[in-house]
Protein backbone atom coordinates (compact mmCIF):
# COMPACT_ATOMS: atom_id res chain seq x y z
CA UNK A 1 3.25 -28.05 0.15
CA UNK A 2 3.90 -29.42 3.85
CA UNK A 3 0.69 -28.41 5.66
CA UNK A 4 1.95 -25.35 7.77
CA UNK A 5 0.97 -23.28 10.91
CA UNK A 6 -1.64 -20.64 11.16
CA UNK A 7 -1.62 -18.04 11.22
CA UNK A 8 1.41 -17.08 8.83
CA UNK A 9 3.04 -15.55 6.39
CA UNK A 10 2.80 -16.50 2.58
CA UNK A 11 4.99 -15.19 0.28
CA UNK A 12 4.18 -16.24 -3.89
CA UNK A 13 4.50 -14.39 -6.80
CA UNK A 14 1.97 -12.63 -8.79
CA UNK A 15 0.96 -13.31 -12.39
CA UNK A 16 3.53 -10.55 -13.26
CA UNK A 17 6.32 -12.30 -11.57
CA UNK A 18 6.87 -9.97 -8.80
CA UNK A 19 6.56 -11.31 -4.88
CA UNK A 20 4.26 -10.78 -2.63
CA UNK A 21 2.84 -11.72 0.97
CA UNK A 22 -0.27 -12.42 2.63
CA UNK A 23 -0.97 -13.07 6.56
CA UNK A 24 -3.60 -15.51 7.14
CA UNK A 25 -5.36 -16.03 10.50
CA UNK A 26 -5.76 -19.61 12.37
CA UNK A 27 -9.24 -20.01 10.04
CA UNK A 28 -6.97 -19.50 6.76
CA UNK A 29 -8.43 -15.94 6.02
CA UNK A 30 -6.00 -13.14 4.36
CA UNK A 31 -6.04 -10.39 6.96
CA UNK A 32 -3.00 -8.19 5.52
CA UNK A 33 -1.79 -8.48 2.65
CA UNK A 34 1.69 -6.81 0.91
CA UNK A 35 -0.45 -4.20 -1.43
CA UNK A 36 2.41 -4.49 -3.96
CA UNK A 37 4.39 -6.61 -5.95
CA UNK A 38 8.23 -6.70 -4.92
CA UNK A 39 10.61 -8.03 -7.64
CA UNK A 40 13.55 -9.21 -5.06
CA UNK A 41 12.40 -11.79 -2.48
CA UNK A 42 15.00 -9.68 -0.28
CA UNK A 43 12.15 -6.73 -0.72
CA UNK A 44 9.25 -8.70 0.28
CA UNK A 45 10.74 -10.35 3.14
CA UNK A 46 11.50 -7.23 4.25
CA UNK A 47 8.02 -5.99 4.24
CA UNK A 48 7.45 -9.01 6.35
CA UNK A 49 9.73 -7.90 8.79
CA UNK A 50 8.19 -4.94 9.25
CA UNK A 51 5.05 -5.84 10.10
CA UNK A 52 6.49 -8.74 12.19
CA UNK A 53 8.06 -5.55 14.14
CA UNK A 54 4.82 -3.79 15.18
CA UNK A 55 3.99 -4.30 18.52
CA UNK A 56 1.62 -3.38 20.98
CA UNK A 57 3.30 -0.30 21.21
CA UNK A 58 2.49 0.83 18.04
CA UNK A 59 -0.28 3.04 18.29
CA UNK A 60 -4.66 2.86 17.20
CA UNK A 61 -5.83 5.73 15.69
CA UNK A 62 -9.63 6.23 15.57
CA UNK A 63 -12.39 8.66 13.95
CA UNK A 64 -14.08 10.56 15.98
CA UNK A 65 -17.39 9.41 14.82
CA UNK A 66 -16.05 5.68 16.43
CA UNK A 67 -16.64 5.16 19.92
């Protein structure tokens, strides 16, 4: 595998065949993950996207016990 950019997206398939994704950060740790296995690449991609499409408009919700 060429050595590629951090942080990104991975997308590989599970030991059930189906796709999935991981985000890693600049120090190579997953910090999202897809949560389920997609059996179209199309799918997965597409989960991709949508997390690609938050932005800082999307809003932080918070306990109340958090400060």
């Amino acid at each position: 595998m060429a050595n590629r950019p951090y942080p990104s997206f991975l997308i590989y398939k599970d030991s059930a065949g189906e796709y999935r994704w991981r985000l890693q950060a600049a120090n190579t740790k997953t910090i999202a993950d897809s949560g389920e296995g997609y059996k179209n690449k199309a799918d997965c991609k597409h989960g991709i996207q949508l997390v690609m499409d938050a932005t800082s408009k999307t809003p932080v919700w918070k306990t109340d016990d958090v400060e």
